[in-house]
Protein backbone atom coordinates (compact mmCIF):
# COMPACT_ATOMS: atom_id res chain seq x y z
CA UNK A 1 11.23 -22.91 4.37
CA UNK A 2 10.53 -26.08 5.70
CA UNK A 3 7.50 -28.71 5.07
CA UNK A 4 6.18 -28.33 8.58
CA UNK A 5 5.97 -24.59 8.02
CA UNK A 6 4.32 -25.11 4.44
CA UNK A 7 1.63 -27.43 5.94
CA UNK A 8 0.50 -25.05 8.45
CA UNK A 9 -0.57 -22.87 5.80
CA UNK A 10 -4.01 -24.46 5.53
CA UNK A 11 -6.74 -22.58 3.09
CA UNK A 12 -10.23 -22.40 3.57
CA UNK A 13 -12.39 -20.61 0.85
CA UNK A 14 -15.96 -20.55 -0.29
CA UNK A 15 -16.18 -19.24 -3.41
CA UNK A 16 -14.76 -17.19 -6.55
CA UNK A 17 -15.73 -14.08 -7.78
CA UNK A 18 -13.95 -12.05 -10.20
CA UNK A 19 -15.71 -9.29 -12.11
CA UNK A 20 -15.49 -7.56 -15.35
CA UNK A 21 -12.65 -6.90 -16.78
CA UNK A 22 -11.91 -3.59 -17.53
CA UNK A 23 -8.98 -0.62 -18.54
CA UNK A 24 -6.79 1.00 -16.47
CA UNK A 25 -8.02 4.73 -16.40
CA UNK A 26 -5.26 7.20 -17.26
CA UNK A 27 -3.06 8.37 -13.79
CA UNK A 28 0.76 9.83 -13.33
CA UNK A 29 1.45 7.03 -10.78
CA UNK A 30 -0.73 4.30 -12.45
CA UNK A 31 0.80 0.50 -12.72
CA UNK A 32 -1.10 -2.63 -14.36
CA UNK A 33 -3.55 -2.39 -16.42
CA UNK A 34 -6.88 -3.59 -14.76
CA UNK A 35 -9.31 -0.80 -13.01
CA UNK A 36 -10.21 -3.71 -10.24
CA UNK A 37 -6.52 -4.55 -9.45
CA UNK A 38 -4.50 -3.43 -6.62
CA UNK A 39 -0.94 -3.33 -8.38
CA UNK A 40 0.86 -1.31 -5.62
CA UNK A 41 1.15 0.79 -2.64
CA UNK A 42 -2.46 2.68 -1.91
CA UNK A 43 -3.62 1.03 -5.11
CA UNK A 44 -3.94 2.04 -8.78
CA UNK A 45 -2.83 5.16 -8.26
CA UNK A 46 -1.01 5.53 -5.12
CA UNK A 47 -3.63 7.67 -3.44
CA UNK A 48 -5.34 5.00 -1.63
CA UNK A 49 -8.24 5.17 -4.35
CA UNK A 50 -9.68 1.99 -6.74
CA UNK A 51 -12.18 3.36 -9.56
CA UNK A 52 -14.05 -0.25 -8.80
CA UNK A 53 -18.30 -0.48 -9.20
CA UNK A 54 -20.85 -2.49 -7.67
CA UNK A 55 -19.65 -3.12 -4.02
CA UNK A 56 -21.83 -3.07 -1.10
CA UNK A 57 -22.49 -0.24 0.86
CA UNK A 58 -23.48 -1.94 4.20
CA UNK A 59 -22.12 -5.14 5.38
CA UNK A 60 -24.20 -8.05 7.19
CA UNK A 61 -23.75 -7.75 10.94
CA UNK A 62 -20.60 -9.14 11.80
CA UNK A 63 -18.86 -8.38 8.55
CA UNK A 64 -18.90 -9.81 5.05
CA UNK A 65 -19.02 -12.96 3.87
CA UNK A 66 -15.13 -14.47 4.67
CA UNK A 67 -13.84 -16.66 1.17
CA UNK A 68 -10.68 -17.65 2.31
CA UNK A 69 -7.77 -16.76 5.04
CA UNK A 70 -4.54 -18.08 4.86
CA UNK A 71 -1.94 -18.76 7.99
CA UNK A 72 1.20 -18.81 8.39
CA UNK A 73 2.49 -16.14 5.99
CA UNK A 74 5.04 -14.69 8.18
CA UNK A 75 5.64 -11.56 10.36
CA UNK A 76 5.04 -8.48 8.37
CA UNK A 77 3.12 -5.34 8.16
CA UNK A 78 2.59 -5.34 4.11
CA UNK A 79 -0.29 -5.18 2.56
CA UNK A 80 -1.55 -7.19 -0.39
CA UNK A 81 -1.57 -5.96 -3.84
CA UNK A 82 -3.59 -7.99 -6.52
CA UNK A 83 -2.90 -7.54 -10.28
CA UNK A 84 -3.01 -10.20 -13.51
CA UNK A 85 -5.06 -12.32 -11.48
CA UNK A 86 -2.46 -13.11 -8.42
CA UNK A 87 -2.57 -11.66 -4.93
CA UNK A 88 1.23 -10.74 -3.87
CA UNK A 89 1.73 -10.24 -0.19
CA UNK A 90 5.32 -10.92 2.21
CA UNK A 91 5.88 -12.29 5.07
CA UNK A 92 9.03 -13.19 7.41
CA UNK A 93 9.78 -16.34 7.90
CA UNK A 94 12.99 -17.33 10.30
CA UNK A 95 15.01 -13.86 9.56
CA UNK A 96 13.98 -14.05 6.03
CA UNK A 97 11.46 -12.62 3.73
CA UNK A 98 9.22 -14.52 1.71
CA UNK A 99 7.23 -13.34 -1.00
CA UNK A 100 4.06 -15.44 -1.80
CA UNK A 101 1.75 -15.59 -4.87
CA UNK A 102 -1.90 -16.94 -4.32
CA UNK A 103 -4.52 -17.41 -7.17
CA UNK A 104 -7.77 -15.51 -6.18
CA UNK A 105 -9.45 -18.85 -4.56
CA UNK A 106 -6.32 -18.75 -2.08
CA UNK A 107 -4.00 -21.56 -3.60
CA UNK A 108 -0.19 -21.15 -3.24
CA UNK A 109 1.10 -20.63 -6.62
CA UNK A 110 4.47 -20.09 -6.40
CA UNK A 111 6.66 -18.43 -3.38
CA UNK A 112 9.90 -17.25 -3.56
CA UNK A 113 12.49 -15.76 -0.81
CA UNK A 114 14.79 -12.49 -0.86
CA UNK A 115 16.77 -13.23 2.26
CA UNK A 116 17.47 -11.40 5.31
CA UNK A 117 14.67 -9.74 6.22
CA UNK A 118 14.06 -7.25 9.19
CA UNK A 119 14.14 -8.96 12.86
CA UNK A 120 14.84 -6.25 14.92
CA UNK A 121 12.64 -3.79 16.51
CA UNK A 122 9.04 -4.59 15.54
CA UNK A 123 10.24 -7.53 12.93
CA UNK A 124 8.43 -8.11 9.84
CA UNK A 125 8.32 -7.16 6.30
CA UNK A 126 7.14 -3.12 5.35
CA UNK A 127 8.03 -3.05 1.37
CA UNK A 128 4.68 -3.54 -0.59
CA UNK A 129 5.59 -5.49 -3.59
CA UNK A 130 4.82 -3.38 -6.99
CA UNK A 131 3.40 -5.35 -9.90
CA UNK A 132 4.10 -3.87 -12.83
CA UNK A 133 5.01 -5.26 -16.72
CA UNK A 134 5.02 -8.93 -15.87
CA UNK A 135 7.52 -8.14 -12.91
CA UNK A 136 7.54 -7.76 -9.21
CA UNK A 137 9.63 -5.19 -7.29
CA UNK A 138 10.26 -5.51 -3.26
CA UNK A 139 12.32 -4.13 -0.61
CA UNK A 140 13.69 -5.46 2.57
CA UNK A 141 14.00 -3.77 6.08
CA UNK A 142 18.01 -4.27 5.66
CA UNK A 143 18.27 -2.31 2.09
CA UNK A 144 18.24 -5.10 -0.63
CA UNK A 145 16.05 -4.50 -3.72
CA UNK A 146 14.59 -7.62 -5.92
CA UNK A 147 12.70 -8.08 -8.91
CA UNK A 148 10.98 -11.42 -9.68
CA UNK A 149 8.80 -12.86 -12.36
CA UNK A 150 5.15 -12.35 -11.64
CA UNK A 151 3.86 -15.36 -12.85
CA UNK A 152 6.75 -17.96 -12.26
CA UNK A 153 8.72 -16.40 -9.36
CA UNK A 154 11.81 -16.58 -11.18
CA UNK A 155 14.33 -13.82 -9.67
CA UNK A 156 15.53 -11.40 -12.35
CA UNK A 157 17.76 -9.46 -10.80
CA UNK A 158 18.69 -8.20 -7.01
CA UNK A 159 20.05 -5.44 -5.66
CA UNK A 160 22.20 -4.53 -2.30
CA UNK A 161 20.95 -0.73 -2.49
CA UNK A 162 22.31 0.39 1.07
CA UNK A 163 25.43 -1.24 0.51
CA UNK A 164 25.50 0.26 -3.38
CA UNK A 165 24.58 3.85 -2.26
CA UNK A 166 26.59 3.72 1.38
CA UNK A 167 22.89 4.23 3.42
CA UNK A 168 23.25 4.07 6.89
CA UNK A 169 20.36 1.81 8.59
CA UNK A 170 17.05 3.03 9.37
CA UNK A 171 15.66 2.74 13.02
CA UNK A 172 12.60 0.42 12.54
CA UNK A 173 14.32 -1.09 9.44
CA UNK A 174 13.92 0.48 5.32
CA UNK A 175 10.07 0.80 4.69
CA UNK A 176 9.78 1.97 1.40
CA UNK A 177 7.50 0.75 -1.54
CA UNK A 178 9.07 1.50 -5.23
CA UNK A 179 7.60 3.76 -7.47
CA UNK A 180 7.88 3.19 -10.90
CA UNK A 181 8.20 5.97 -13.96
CA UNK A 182 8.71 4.66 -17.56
CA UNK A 183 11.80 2.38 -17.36
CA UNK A 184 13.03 3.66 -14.44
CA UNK A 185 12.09 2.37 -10.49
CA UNK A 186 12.61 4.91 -8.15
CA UNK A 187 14.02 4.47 -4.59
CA UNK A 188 15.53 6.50 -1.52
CA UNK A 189 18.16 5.69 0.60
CA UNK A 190 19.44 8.40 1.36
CA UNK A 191 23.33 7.23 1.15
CA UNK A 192 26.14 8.95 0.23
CA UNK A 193 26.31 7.85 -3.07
CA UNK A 194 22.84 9.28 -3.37
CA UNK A 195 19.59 10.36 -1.82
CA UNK A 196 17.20 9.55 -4.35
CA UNK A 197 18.22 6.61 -6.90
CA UNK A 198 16.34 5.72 -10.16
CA UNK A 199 17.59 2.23 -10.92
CA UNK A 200 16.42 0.52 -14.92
CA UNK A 201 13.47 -1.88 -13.72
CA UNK A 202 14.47 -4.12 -16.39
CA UNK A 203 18.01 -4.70 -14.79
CA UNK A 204 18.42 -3.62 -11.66
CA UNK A 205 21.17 -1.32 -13.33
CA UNK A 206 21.54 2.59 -11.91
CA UNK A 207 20.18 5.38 -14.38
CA UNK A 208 20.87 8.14 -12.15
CA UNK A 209 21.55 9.18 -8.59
CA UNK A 210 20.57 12.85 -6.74
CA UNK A 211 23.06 14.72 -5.02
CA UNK A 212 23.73 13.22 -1.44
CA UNK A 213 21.46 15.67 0.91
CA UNK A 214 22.44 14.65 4.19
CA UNK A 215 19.29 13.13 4.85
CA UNK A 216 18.00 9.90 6.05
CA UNK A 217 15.15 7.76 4.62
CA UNK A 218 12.33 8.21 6.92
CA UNK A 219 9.71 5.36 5.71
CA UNK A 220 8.04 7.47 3.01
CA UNK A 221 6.97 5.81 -0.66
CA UNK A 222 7.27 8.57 -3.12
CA UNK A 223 4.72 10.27 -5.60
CA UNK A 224 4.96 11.48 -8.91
CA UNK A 225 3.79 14.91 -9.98
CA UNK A 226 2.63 16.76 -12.96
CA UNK A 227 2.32 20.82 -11.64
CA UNK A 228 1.87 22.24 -14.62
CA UNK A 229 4.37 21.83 -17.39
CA UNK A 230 6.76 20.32 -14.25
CA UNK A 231 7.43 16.71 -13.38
CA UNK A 232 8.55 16.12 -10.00
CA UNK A 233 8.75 12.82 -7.62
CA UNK A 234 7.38 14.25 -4.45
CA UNK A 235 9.26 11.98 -0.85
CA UNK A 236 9.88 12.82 2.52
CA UNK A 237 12.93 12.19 4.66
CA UNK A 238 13.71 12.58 8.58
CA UNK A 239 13.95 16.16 8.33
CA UNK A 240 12.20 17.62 5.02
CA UNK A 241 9.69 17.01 2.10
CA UNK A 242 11.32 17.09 -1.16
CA UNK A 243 10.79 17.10 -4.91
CA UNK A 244 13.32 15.46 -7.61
CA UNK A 245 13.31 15.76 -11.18
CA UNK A 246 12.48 12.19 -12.51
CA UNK A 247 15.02 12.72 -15.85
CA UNK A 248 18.01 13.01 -13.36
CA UNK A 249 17.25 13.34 -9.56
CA UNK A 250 18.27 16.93 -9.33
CA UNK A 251 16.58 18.70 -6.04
CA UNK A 252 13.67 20.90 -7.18
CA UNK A 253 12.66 22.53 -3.71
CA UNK A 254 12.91 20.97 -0.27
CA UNK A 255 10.82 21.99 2.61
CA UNK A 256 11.81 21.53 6.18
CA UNK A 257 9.69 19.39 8.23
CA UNK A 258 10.19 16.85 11.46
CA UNK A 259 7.93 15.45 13.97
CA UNK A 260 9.65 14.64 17.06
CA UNK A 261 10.81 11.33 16.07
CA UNK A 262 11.97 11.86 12.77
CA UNK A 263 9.15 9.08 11.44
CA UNK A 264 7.23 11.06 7.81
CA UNK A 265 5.93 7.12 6.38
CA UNK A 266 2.38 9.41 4.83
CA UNK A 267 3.26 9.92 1.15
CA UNK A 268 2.32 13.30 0.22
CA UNK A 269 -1.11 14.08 -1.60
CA UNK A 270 -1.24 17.05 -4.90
CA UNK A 271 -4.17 18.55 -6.30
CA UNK A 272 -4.45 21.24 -7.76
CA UNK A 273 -0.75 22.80 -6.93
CA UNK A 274 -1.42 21.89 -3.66
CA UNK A 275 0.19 19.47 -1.56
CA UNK A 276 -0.94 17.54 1.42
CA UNK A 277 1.85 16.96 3.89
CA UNK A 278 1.43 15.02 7.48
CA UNK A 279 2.26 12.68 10.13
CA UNK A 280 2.07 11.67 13.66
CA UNK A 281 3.66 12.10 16.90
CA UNK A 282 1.91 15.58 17.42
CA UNK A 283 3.47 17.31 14.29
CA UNK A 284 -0.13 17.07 12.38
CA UNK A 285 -0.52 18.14 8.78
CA UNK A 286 0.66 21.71 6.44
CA UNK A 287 -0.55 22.85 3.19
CA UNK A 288 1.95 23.70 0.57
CA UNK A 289 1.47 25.58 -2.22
CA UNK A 290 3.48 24.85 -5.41
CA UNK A 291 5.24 28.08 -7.75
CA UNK A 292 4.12 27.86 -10.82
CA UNK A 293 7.27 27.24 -12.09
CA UNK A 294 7.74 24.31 -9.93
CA UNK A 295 10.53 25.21 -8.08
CA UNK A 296 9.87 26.40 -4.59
CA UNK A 297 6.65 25.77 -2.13
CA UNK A 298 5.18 28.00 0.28
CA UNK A 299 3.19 26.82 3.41
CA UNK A 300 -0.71 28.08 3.12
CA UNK A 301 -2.12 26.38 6.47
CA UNK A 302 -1.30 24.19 9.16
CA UNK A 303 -3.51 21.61 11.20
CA UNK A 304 -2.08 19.39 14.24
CA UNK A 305 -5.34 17.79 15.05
CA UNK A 306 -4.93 15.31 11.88
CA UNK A 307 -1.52 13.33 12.34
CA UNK A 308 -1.86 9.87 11.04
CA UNK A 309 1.56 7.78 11.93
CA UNK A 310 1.38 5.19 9.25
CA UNK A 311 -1.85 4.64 8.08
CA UNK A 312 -2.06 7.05 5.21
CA UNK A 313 -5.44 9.69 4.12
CA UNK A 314 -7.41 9.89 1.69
CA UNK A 315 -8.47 13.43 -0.49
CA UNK A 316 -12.12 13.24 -1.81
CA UNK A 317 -13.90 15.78 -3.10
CA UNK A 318 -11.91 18.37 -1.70
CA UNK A 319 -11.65 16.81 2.10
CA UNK A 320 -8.90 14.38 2.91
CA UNK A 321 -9.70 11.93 6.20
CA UNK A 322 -7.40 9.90 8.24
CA UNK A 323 -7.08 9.07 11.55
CA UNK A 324 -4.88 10.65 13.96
CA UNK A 325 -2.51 9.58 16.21
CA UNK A 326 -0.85 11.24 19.58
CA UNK A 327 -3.12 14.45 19.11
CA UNK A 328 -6.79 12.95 19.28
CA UNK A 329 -6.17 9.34 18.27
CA UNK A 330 -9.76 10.24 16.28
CA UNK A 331 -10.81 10.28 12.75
CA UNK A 332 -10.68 13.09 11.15
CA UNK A 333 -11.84 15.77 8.64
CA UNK A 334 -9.96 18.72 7.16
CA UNK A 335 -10.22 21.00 4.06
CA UNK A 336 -7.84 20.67 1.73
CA UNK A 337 -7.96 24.33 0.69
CA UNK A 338 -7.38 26.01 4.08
CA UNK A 339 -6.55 23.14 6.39
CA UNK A 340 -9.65 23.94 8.88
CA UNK A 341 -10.87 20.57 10.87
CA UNK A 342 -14.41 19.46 9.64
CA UNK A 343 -14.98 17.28 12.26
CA UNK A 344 -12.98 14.54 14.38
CA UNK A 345 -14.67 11.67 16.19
CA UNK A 346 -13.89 7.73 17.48
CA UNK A 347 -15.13 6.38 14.10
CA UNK A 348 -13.98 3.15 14.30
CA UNK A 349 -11.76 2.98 17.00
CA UNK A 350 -8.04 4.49 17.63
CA UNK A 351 -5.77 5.07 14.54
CA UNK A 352 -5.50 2.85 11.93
CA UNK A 353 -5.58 2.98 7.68
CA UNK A 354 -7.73 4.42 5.15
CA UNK A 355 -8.80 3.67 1.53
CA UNK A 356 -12.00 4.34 -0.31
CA UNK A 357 -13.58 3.03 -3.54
CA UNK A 358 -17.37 2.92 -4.85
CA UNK A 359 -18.28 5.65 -2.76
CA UNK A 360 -17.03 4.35 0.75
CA UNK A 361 -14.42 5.18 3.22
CA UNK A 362 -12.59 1.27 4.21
CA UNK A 363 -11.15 1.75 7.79
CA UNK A 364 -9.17 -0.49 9.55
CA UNK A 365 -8.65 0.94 13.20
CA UNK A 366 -5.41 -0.11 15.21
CA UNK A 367 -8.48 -1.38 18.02
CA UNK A 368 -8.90 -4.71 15.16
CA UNK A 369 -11.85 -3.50 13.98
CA UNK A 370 -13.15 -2.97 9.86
CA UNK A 371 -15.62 -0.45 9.40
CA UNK A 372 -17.28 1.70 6.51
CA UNK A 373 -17.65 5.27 6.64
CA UNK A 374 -19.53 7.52 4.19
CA UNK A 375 -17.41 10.70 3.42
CA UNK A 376 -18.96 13.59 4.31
CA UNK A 377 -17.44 16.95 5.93
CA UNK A 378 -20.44 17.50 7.91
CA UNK A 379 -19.94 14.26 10.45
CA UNK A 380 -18.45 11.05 10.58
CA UNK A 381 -21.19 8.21 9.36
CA UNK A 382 -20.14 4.83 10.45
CA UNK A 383 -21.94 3.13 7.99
CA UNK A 384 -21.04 -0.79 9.42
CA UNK A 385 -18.08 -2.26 11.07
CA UNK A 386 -16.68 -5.93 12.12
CA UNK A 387 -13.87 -7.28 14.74
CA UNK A 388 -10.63 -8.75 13.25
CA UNK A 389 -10.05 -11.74 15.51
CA UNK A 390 -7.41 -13.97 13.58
CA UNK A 391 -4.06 -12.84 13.76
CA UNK A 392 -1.23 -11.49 16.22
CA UNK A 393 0.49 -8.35 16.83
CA UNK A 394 -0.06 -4.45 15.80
CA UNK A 395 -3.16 -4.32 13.53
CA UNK A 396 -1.04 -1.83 11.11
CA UNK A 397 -1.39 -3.63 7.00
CA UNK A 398 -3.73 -1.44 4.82
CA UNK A 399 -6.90 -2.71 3.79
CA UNK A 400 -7.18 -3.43 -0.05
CA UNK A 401 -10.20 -3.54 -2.48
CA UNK A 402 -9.91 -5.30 -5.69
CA UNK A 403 -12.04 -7.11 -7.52
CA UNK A 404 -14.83 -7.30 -5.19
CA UNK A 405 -12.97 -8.54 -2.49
CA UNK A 406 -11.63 -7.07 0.29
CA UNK A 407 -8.41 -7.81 1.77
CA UNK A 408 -7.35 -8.13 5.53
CA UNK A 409 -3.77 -8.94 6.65
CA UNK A 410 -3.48 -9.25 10.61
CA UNK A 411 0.27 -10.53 11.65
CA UNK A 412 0.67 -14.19 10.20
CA UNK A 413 -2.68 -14.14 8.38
CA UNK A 414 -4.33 -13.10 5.59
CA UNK A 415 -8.55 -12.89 5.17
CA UNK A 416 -10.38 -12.38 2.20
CA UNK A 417 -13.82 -11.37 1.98
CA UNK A 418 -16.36 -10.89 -0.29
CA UNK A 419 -17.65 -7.21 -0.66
CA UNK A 420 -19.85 -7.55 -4.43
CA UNK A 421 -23.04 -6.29 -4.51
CA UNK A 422 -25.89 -8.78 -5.16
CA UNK A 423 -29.28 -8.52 -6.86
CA UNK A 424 -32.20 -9.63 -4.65
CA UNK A 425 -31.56 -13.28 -6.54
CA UNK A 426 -28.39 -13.53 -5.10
CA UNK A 427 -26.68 -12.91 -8.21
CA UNK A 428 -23.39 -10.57 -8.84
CA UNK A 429 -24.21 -7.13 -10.23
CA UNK A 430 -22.30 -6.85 -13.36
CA UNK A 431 -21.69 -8.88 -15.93
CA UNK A 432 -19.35 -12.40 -15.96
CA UNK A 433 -15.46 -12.28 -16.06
CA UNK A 434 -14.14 -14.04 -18.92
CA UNK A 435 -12.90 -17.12 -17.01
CA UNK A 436 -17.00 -17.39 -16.91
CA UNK A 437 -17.21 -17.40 -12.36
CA UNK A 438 -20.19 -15.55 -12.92
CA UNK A 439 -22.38 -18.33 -15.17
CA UNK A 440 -26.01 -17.75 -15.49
CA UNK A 441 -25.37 -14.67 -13.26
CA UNK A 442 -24.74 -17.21 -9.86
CA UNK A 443 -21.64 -17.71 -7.99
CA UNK A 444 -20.16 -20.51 -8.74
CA UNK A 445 -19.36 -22.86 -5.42
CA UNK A 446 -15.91 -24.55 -4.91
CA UNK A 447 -14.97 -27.78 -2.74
CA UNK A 448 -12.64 -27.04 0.17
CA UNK A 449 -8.83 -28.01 -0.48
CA UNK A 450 -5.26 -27.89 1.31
CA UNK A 451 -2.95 -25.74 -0.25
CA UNK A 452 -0.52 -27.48 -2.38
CA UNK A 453 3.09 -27.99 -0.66
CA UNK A 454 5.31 -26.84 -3.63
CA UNK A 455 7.57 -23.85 -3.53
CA UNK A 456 9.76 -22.40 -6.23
CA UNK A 457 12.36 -20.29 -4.40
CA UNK A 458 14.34 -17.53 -5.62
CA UNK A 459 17.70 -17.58 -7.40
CA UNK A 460 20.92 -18.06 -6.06
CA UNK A 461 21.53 -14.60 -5.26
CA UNK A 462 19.39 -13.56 -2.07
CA UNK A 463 21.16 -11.12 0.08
């Protein structure tokens, strides 16, 4: 990365505000150890939930208050994730990716790049980087896997996964974020030498491989499962949704499903012995019921009307929403239990992503525009909403909560706005972090800098 490219990356910011501190409530698929972070793919979790407090419920017309943006990160199509104090987010940069750290007033910390990245059809980074332990995990479009330092940037170890496993390329390039379970980080690419891999986090080293099914990855970021006294990582390939066992990748159950273009990027949601299985192009979503046992599925329901393509849904209280894509290109709101369509209407505006925390729906249409919805299964409640004008290209990245901020990433730029609640003085609700940004219960006002030039890149061993 040149100097010329590093000096276009010019921060503004108003403010900081971190809140309280907190523990990581107990969860199957839970990384980091902070309830405000956002360690990983759809969060805490990986259900697109944060347990976070005190935001606001209705924005100021035109949007919330914007801290800081950042330009120049790179193509890409990544979300953020935010955990240990650092905001993690990638970005391609002349054919190669480039994973940046930022401290939470937008200052470069460190960057580091994990070569060749994706340039052919729609080019850009798709791996969210997983924050777990003091490490970060990352995939690229071409099949490399690489683990780096969270605080100093320093590569640890890299992986040619494709190349390892004999994966054939994916259309539209690899778009898988890692899931991790104990030791072990769990991947899919569907090669030869394995469909499902679990490869030791600490050392890039393989712990075990699943049979080879045939298969081809198909953009999905897996889930783990607890049904009963049954573990199971829960993916979906171009032509099925399947369980492993996590202790050594053996096939549980598969269940055959395709949309017309072979494209399943929604990661499955359980509750209950149920799972939650959809995506676009007109296929739409099934219910699946679980054995007890664990080892087979039935299908209980099916609903076309709700067939999100990338953008993920959302279960709460018994509802999941989502936007669809080629069947309405509305949001939408089905029944978990029987699959029957609550309601569907424009919300805010054609497709797009999904998350929720304190009580509100975040919705980022593919139409550039933010918006809050109240979940209900009697209507859709647009609560506010605000245009995305900065940026270039599909409006596809998530939106992230964490730590009273909310996250936008449009193309080559990434926004950051403040979403805390207030008393009527103006000051945070909650009480001060322990770096003290919340003194005498005000926000505490920083001068305006450029971002600092420096760059620690990656080891020698980049793809």
């Amino acid at each position: 990365m040149t100097s010329a490219h590093l000096t276009r990356m010019m921060v503004t910011w108003a403010a900081i505000a971190l809140p309280a501190m907190m523990s990581m409530p107990a969860g199957l698929n839970a990384v980091g150890s902070d309830v405000s972070d956002w360690p990983q793919f759809r969060g805490p979790n990986r259900d697109g939930k944060s347990a976070e407090k005190g935001l606001l419920t209705q924005w100021p017309e035109g949007g919330p208050r914007l801290l800081w943006q950042v330009q120049g990160i790179g193509e890409g199509f990544t979300h953020v994730t935010v955990s240990g104090g650092l905001v993690y987010v990638t970005g391609m940069v002349r054919k190669e990716g480039i994973l940046h750290a930022y401290t939470p007033d937008g200052k470069l910390k460190w960057q580091a790049n994990y070569g060749v990245e994706w340039s052919k059809n729609h080019p850009g980074t798709r791996s969210i980087p997983t924050v777990h332990d003091g490490l970060v995990y990352l995939g690229s479009g071409v099949g490399n896997v690489a683990c780096y330092d969270a605080t100093t940037g320093k590569q640890v170890w890299f992986s040619r996964l494709f190349k390892d496993f004999e994966a054939p390329e994916v259309d539209w390039g690899w778009a898988e974020s890692f899931l991790i379970d104990g030791d072990n980080l769990i991947c899919t690419p569907c090669g030869k030498k394995g469909t499902m891999v679990a490869l030791n986090r600490k050392t890039g080293q393989r712990v075990w491989a699943s049979a080879d099914l045939g298969h081809v990855s198909s953009f999905c970021s897996p889930l783990l499962v607890q049904h009963r006294q049954t573990r199971m990582i829960v993916t979906m390939t171009d032509r099925a949704v399947v369980a492993f066992s996590p202790a050594d990748g053996a096939v549980l159950w598969q269940h055959p499903y395709k949309n017309p273009r072979e494209n399943h990027p929604i990661t499955p949601i359980y509750h209950e012995g149920l799972l939650y299985v959809t995506s676009g192009y007109g296929k739409g979503a099934i219910g699946l019921a679980i054995a007890d046992d664990g080892r087979s599925v039935r299908p209980l329901w099916e609903q076309r009307r709700q067939d999100p393509v990338h953008g993920q849904a959302v279960l709460i209280d018994g509802y999941v929403y989502a936007s669809s894509h080629q069947s309405s290109g509305k949001w939408s709101c089905v029944e978990l239990k029987t699959g029957k369509l609550a309601w569907e209407a424009k919300g805010v505006g054609r497709g797009g992503a999904v998350v929720y925390a304190d009580g509100m729906l975040y919705c980022y249409s593919e139409d550039a525009t933010v918006g809050l919805i109240r979940p209900r299964s009697d209507n859709c409640e647009v609560v506010s909403i605000f245009k995305v004008t900065e940026g270039e290209g599909p409006h596809w990245a998530h939106p992230v909560v964490a730590n009273g901020r909310l996250y936008i990433r449009h193309g080559e730029v990434l926004m950051c706005y403040d979403i805390a609640a207030r008393a009527a003085d103006g000051s945070h609700v909650g009480p001060p972090d322990a770096s003290g940004a919340y003194s005498g219960g005000q926000r505490r006002e920083l001068p305006a800098a450029a971002i600092q030039a420096s760059a620690q890149a990656a080891g020698p061993d980049r793809g």
